[in-house]
PDB file of N, CA and C in Angstrom:
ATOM      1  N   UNK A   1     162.475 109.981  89.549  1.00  0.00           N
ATOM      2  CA  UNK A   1     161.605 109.833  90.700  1.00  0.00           C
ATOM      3  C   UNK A   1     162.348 109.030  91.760  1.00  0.00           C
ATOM      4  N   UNK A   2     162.831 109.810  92.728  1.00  0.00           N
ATOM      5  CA  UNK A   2     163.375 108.919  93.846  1.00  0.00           C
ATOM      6  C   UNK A   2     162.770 108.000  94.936  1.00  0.00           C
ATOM      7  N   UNK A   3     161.337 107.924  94.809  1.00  0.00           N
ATOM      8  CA  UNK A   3     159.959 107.431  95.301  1.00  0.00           C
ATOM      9  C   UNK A   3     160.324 105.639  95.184  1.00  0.00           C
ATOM     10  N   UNK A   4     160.302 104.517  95.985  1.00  0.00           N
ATOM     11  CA  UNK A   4     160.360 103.076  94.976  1.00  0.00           C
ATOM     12  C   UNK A   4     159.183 102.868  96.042  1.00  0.00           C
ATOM     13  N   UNK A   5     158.822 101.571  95.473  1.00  0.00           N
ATOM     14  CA  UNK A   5     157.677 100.379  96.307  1.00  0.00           C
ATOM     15  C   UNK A   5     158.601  99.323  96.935  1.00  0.00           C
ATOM     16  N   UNK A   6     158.213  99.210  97.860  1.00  0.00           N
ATOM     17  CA  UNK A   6     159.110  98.648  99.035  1.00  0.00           C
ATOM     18  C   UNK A   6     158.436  97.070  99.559  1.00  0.00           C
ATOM     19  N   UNK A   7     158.422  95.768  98.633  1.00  0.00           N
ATOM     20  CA  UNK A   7     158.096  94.696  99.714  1.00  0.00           C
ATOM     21  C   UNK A   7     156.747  94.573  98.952  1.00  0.00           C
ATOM     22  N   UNK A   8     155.922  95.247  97.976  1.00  0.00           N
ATOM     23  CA  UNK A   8     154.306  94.980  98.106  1.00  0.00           C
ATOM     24  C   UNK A   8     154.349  94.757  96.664  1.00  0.00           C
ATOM     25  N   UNK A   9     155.395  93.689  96.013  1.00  0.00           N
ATOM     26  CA  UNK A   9     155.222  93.431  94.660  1.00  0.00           C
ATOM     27  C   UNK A   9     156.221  92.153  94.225  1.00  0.00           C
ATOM     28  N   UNK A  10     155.416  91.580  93.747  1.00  0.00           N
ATOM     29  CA  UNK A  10     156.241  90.264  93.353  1.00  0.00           C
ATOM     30  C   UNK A  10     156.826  90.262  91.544  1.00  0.00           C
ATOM     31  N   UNK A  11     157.446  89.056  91.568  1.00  0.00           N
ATOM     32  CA  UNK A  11     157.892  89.063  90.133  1.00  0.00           C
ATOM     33  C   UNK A  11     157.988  87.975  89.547  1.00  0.00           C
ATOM     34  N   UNK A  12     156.599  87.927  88.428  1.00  0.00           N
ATOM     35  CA  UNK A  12     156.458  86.614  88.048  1.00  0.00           C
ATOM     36  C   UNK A  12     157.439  86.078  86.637  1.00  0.00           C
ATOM     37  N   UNK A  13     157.938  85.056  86.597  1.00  0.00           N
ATOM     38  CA  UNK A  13     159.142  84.826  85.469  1.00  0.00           C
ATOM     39  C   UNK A  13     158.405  83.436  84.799  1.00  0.00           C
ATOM     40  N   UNK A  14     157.814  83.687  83.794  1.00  0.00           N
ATOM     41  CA  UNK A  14     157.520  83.105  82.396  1.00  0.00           C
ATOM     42  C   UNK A  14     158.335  82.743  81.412  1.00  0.00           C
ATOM     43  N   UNK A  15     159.040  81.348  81.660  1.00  0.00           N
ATOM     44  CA  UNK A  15     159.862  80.652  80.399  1.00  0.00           C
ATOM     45  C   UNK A  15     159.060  79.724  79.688  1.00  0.00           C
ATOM     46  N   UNK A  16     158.810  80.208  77.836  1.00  0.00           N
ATOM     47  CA  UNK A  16     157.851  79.425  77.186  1.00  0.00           C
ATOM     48  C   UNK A  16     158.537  79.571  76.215  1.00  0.00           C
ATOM     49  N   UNK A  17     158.124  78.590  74.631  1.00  0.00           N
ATOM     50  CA  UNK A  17     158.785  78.327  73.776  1.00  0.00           C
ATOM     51  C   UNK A  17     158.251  79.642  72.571  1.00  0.00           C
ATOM     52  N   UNK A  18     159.023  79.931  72.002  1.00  0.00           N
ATOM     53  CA  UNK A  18     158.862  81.086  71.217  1.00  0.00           C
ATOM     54  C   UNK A  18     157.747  81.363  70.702  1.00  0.00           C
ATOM     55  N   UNK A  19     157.212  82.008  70.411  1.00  0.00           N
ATOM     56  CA  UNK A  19     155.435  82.438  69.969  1.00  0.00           C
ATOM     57  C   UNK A  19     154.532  82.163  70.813  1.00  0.00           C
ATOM     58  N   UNK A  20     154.825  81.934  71.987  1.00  0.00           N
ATOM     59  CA  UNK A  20     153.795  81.941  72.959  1.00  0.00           C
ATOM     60  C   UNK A  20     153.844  83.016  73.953  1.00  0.00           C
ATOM     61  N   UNK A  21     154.774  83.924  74.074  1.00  0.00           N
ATOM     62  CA  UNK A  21     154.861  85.507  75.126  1.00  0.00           C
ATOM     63  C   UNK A  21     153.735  86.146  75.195  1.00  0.00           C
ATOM     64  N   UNK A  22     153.084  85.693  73.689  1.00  0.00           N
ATOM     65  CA  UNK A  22     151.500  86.950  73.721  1.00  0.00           C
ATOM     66  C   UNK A  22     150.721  86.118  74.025  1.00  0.00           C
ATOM     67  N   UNK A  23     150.459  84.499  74.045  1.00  0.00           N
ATOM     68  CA  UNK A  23     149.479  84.257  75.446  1.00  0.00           C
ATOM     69  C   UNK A  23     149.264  84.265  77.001  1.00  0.00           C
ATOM     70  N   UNK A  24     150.925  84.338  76.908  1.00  0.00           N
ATOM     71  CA  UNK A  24     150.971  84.661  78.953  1.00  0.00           C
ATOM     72  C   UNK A  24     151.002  86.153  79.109  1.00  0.00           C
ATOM     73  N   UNK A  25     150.961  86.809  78.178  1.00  0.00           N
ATOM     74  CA  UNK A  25     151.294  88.465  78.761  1.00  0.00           C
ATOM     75  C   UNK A  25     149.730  88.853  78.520  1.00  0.00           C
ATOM     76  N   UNK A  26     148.586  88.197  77.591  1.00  0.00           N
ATOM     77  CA  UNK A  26     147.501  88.025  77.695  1.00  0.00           C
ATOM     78  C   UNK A  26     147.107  87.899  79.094  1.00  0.00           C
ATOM     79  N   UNK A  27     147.339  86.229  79.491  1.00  0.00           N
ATOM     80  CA  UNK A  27     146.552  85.991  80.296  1.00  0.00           C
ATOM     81  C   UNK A  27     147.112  86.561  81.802  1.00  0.00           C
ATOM     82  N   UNK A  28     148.310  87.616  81.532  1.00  0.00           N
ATOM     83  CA  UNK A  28     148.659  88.266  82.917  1.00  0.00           C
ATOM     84  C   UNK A  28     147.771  89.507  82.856  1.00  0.00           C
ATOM     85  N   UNK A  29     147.228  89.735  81.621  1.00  0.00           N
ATOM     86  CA  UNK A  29     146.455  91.013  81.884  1.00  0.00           C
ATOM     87  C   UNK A  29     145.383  91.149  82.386  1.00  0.00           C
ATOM     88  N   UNK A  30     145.006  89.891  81.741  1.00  0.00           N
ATOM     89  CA  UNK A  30     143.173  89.164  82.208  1.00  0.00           C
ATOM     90  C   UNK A  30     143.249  89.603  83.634  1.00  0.00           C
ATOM     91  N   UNK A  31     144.259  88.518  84.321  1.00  0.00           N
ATOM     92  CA  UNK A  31     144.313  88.404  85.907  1.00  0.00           C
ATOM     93  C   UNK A  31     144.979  89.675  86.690  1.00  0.00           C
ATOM     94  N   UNK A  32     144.846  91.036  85.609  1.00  0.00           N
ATOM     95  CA  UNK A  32     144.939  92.119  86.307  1.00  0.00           C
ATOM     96  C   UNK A  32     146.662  93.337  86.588  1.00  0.00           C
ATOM     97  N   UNK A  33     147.273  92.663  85.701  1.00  0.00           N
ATOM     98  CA  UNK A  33     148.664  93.057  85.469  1.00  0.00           C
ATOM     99  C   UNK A  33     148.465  94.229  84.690  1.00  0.00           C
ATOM    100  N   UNK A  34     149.716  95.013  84.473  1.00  0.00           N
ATOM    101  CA  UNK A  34     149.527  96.091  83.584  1.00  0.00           C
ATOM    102  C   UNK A  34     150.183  96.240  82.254  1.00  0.00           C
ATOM    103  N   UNK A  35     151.260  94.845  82.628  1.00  0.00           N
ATOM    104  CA  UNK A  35     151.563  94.216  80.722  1.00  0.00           C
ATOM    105  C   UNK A  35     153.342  93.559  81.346  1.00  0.00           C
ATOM    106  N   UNK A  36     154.107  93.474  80.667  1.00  0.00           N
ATOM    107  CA  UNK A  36     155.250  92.807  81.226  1.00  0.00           C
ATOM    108  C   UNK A  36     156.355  93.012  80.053  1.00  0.00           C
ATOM    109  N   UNK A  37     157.759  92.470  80.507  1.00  0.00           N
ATOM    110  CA  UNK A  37     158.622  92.331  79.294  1.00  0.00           C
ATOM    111  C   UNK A  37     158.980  91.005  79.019  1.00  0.00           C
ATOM    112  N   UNK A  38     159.213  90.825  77.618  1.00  0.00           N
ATOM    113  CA  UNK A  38     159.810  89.719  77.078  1.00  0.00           C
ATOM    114  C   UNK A  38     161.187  89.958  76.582  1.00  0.00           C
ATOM    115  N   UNK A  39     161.689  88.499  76.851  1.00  0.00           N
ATOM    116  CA  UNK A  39     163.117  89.180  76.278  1.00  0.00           C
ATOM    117  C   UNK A  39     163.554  87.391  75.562  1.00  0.00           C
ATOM    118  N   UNK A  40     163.923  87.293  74.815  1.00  0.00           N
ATOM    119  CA  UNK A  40     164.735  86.246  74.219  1.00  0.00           C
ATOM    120  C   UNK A  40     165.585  85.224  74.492  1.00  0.00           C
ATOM    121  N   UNK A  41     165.903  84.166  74.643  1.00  0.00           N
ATOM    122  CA  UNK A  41     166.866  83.392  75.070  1.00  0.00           C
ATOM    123  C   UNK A  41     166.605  82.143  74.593  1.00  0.00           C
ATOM    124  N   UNK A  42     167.596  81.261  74.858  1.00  0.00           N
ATOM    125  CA  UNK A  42     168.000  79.648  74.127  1.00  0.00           C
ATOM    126  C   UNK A  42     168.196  78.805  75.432  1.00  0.00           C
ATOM    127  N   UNK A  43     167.566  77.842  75.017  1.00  0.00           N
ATOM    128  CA  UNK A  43     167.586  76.536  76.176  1.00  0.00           C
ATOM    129  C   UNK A  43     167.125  75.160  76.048  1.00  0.00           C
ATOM    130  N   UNK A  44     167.811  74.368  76.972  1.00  0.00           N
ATOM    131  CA  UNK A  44     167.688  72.981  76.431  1.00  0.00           C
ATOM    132  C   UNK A  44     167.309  72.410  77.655  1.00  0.00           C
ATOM    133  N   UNK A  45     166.627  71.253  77.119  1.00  0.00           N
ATOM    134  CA  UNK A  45     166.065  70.079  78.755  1.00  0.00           C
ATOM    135  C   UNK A  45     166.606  68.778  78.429  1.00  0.00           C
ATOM    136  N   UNK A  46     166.638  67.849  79.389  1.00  0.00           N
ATOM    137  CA  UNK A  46     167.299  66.701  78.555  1.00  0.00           C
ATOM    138  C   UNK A  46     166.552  66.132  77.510  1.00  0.00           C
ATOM    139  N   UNK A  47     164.913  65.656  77.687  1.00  0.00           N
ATOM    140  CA  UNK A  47     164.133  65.431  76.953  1.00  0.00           C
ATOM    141  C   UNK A  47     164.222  66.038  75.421  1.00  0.00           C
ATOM    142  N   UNK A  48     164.041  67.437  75.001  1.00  0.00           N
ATOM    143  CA  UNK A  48     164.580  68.385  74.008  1.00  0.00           C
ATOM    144  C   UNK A  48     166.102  68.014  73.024  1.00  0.00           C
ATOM    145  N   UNK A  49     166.847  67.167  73.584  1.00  0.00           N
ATOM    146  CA  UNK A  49     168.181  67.718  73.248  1.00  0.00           C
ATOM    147  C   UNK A  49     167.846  66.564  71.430  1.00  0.00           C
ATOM    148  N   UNK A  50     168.466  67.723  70.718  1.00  0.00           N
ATOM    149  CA  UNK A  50     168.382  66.883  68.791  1.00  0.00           C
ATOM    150  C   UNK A  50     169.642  67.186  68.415  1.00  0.00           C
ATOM    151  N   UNK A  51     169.796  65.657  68.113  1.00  0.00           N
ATOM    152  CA  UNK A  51     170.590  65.601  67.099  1.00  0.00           C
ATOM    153  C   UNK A  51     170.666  65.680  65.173  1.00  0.00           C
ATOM    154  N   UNK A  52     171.798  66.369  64.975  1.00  0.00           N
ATOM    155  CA  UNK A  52     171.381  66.588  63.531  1.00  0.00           C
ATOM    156  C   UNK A  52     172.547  66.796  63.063  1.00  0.00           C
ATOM    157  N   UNK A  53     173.349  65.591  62.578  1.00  0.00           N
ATOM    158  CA  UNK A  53     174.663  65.650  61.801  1.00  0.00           C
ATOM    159  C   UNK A  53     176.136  66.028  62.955  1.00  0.00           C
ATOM    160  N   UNK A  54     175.225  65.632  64.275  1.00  0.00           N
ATOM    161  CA  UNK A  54     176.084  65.751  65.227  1.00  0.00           C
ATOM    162  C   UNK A  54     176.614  66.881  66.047  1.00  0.00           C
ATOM    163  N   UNK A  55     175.236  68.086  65.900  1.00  0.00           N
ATOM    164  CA  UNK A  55     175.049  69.292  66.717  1.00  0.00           C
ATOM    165  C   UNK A  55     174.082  69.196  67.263  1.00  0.00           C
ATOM    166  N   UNK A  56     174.063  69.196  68.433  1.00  0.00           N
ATOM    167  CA  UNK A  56     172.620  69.702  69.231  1.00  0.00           C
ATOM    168  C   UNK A  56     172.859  70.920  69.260  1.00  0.00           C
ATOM    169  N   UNK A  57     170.806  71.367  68.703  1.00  0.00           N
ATOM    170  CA  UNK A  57     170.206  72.272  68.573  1.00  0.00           C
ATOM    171  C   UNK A  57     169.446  72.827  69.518  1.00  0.00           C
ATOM    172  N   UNK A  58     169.941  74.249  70.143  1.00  0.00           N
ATOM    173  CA  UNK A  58     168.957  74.428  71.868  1.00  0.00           C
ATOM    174  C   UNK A  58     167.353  75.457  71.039  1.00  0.00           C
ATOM    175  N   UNK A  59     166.622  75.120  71.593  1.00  0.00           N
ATOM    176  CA  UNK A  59     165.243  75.831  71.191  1.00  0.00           C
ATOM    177  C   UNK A  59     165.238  77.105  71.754  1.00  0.00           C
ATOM    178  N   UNK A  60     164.866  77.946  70.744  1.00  0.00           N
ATOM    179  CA  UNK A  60     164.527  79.261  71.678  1.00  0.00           C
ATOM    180  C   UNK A  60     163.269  79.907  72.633  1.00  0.00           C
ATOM    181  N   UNK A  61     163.668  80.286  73.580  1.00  0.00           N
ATOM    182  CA  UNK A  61     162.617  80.293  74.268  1.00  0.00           C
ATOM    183  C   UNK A  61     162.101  82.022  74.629  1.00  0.00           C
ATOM    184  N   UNK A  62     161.522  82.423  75.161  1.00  0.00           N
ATOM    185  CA  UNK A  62     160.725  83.695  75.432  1.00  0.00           C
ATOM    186  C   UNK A  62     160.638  83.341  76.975  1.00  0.00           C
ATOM    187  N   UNK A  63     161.084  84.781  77.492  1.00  0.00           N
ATOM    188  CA  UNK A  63     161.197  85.114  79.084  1.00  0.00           C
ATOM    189  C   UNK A  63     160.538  86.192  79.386  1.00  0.00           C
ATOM    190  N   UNK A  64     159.605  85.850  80.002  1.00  0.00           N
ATOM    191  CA  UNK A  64     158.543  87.050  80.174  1.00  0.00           C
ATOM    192  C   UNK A  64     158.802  87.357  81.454  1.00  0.00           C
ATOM    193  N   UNK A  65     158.739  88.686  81.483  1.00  0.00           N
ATOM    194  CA  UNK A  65     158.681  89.305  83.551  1.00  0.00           C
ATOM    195  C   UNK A  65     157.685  90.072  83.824  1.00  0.00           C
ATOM    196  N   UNK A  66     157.339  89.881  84.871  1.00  0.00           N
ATOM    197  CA  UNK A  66     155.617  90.489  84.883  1.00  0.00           C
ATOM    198  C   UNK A  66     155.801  90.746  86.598  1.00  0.00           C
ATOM    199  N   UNK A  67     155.519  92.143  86.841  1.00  0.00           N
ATOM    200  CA  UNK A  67     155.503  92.570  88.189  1.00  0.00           C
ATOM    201  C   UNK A  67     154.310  92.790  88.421  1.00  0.00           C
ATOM    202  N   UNK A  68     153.826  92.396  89.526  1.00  0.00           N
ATOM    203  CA  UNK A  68     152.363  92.558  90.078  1.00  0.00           C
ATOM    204  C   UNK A  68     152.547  92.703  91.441  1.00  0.00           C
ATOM    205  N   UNK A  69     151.457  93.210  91.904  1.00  0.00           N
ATOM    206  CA  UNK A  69     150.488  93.295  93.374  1.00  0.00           C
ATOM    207  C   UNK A  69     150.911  92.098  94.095  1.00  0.00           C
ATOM    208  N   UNK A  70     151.382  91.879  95.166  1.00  0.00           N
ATOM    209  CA  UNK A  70     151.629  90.254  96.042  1.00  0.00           C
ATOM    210  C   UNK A  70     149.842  90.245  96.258  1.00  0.00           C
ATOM    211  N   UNK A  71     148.890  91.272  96.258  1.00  0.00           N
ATOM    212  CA  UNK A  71     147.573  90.199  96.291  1.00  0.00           C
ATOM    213  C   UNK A  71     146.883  89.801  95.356  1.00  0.00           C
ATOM    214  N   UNK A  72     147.374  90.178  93.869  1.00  0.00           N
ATOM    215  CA  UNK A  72     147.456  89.773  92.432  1.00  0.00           C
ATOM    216  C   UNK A  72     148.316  88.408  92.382  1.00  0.00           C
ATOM    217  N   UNK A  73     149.019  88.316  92.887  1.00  0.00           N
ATOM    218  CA  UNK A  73     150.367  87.153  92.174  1.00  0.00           C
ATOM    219  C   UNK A  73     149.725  85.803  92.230  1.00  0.00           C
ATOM    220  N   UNK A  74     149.025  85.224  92.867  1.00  0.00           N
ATOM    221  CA  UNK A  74     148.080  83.697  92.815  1.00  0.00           C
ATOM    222  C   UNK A  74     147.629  83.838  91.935  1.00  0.00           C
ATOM    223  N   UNK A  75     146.798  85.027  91.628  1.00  0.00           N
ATOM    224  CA  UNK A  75     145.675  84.795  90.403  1.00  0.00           C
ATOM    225  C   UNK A  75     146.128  85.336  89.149  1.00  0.00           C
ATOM    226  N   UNK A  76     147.542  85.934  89.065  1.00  0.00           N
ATOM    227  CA  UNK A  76     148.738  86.412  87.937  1.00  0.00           C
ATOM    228  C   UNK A  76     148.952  84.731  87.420  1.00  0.00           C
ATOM    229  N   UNK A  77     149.583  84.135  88.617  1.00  0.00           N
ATOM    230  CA  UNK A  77     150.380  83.095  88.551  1.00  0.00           C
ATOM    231  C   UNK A  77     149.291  82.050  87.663  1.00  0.00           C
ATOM    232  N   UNK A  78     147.939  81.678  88.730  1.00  0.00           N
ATOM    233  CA  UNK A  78     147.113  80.405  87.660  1.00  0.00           C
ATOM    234  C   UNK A  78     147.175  80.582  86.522  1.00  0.00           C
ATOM    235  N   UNK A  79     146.146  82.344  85.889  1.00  0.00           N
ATOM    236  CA  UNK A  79     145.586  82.244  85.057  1.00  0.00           C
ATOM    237  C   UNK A  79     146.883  82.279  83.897  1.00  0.00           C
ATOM    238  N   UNK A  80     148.090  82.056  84.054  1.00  0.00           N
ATOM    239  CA  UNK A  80     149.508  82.022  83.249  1.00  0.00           C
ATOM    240  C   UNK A  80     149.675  80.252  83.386  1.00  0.00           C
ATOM    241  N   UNK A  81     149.409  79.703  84.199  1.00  0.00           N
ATOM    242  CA  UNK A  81     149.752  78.542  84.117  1.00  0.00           C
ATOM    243  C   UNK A  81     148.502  77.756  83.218  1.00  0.00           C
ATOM    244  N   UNK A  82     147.059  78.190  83.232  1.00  0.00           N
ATOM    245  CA  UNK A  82     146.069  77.593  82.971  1.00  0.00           C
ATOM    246  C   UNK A  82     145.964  77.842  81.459  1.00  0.00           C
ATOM    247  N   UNK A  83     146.185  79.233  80.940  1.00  0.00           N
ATOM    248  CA  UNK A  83     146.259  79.937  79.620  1.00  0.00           C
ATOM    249  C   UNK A  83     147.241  79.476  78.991  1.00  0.00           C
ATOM    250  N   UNK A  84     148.587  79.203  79.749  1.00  0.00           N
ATOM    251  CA  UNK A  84     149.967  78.553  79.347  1.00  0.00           C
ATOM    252  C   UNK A  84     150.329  77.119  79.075  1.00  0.00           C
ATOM    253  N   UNK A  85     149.006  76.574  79.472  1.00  0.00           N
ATOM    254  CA  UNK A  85     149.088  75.340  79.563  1.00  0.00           C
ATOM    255  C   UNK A  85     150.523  74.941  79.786  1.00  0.00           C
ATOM    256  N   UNK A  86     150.915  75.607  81.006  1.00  0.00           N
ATOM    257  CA  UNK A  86     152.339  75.305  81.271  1.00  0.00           C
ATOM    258  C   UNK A  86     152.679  73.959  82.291  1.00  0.00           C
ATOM    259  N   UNK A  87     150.975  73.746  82.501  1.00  0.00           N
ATOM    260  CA  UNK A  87     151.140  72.024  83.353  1.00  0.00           C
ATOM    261  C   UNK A  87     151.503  71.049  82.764  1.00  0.00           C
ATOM    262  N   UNK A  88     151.476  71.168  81.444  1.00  0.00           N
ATOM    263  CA  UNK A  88     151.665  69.998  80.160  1.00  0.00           C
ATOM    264  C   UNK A  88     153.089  70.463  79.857  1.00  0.00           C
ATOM    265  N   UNK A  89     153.721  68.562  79.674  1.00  0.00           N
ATOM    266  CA  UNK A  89     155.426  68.699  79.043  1.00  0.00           C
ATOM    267  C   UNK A  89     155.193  69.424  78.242  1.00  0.00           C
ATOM    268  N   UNK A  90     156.514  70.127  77.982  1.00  0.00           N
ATOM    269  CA  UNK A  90     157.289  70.828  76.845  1.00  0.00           C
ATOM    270  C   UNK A  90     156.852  72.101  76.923  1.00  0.00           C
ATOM    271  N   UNK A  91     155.853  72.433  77.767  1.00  0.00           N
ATOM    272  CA  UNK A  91     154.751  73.989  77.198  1.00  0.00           C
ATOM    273  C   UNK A  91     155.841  74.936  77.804  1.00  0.00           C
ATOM    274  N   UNK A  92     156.801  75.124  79.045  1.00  0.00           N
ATOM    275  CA  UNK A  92     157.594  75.484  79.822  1.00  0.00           C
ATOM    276  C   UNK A  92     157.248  75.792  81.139  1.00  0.00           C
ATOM    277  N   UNK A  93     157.881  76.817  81.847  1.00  0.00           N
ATOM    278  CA  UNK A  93     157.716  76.853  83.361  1.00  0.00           C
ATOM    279  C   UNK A  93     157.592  78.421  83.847  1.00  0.00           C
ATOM    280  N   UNK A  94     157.028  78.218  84.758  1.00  0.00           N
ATOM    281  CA  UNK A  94     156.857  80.070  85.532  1.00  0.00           C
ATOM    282  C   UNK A  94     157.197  79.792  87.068  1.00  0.00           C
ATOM    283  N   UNK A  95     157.837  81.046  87.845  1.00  0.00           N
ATOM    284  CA  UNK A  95     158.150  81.121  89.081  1.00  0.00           C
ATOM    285  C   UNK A  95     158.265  82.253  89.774  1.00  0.00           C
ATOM    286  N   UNK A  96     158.400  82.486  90.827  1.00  0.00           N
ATOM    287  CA  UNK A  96     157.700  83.643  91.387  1.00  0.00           C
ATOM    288  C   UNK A  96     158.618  84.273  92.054  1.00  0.00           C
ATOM    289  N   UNK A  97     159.462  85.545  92.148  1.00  0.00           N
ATOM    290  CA  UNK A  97     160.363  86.137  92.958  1.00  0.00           C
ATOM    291  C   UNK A  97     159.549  87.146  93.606  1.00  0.00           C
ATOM    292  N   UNK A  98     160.410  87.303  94.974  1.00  0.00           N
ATOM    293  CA  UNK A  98     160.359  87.972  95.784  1.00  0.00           C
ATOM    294  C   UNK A  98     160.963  89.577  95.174  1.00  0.00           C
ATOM    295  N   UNK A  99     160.297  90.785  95.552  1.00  0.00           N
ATOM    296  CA  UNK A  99     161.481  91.689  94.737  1.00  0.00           C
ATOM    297  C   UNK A  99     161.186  92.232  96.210  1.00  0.00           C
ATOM    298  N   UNK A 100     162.665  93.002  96.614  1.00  0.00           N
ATOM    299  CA  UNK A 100     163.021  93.555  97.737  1.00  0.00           C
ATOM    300  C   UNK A 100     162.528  94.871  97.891  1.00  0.00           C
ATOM    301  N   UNK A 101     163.114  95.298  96.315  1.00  0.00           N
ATOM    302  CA  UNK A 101     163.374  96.907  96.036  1.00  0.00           C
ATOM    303  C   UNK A 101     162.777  97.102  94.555  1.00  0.00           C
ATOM    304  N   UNK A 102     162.006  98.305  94.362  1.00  0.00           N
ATOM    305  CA  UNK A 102     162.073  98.940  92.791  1.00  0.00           C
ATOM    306  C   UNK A 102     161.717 100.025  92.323  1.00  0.00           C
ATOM    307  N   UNK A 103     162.140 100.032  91.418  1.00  0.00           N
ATOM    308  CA  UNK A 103     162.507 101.563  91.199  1.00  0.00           C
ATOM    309  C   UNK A 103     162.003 101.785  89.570  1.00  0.00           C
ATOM    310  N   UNK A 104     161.399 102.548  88.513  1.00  0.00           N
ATOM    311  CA  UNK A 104     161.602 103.113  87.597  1.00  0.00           C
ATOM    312  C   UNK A 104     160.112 102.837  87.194  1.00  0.00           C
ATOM    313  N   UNK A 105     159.342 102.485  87.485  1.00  0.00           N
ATOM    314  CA  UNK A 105     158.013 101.813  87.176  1.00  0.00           C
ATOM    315  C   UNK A 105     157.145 103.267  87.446  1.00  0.00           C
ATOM    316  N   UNK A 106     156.899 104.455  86.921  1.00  0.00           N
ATOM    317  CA  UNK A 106     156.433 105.086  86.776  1.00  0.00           C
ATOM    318  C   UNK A 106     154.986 104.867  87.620  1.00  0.00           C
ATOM    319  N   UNK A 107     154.191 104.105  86.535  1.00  0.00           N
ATOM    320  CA  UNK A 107     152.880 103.836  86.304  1.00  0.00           C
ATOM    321  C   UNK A 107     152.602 103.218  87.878  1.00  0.00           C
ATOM    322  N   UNK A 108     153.110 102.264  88.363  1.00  0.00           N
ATOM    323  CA  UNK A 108     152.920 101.724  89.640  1.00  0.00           C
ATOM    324  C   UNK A 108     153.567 102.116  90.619  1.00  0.00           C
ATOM    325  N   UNK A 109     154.306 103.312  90.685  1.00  0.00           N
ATOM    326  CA  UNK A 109     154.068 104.346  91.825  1.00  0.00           C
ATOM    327  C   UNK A 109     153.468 105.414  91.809  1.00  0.00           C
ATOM    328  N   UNK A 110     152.717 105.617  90.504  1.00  0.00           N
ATOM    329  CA  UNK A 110     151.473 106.405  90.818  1.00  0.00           C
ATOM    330  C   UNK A 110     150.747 106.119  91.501  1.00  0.00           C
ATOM    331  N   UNK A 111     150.481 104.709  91.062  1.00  0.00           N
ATOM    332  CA  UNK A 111     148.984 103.574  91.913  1.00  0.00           C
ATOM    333  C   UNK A 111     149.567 103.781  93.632  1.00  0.00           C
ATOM    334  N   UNK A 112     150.925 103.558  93.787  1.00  0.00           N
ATOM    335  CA  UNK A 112     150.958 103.809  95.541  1.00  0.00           C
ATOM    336  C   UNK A 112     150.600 104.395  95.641  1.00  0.00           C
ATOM    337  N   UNK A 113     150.771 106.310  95.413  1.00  0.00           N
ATOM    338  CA  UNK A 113     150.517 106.796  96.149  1.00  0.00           C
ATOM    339  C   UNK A 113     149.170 107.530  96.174  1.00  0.00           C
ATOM    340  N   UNK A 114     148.141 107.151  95.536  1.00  0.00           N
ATOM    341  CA  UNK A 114     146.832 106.979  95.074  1.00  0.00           C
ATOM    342  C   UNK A 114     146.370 106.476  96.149  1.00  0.00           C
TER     343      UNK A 114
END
């Protein structure tokens, strides 16, 4: 499909500590998303850093990406921070990109041109 959405979709980025992806991809659905990806990764804060026989150990974390509606993304964004209890240390962090261009999302260029 050579069709993309141009400017009318943001991209929300969910870093949380492992076993928690299925409460923010939850609570992105609640607030109207159509589901997101997770993908895997390791990371450390200074607070976090353990010692143990003289290796620090980085925690693994879960990276969720969740594209939505820019008039979805406030209420994407709370109900991920509120469900995520991502206001409280250690729970992790979410942030919001701009996407320019995209392309391959089937399902949400149907909805454009609807």
């Amino acid at each position: 499909m050579n069709e993309r959405l141009k400017g009318d979709h943001k991209l929300i980025v969910s870093i949380v500590k492992k076993g928690r992806a299925k409460k923010i991809c939850e609570a992105a659905k609640k607030a109207g998303t159509k589901g997101g990806t997770t993908l895997m990764g390791k990371g450390t804060s200074a607070k976090e850093f353990k010692k143990m026989f003289g290796i620090t150990l980085n925690e693994e974390r879960e990276v969720i990406l969740t594209v939505t509606k820019n008039e979805l993304e406030e209420e994407v964004f709370n109900e991920i921070v509120e469900k995520g209890e991502i206001n409280k240390p250690g729970k992790g962090i979410v942030f919001v990109m701009d996407l320019k261009r995209i392309d391959g999302i089937v399902h949400l260029l149907k909805e454009a041109q609807e």
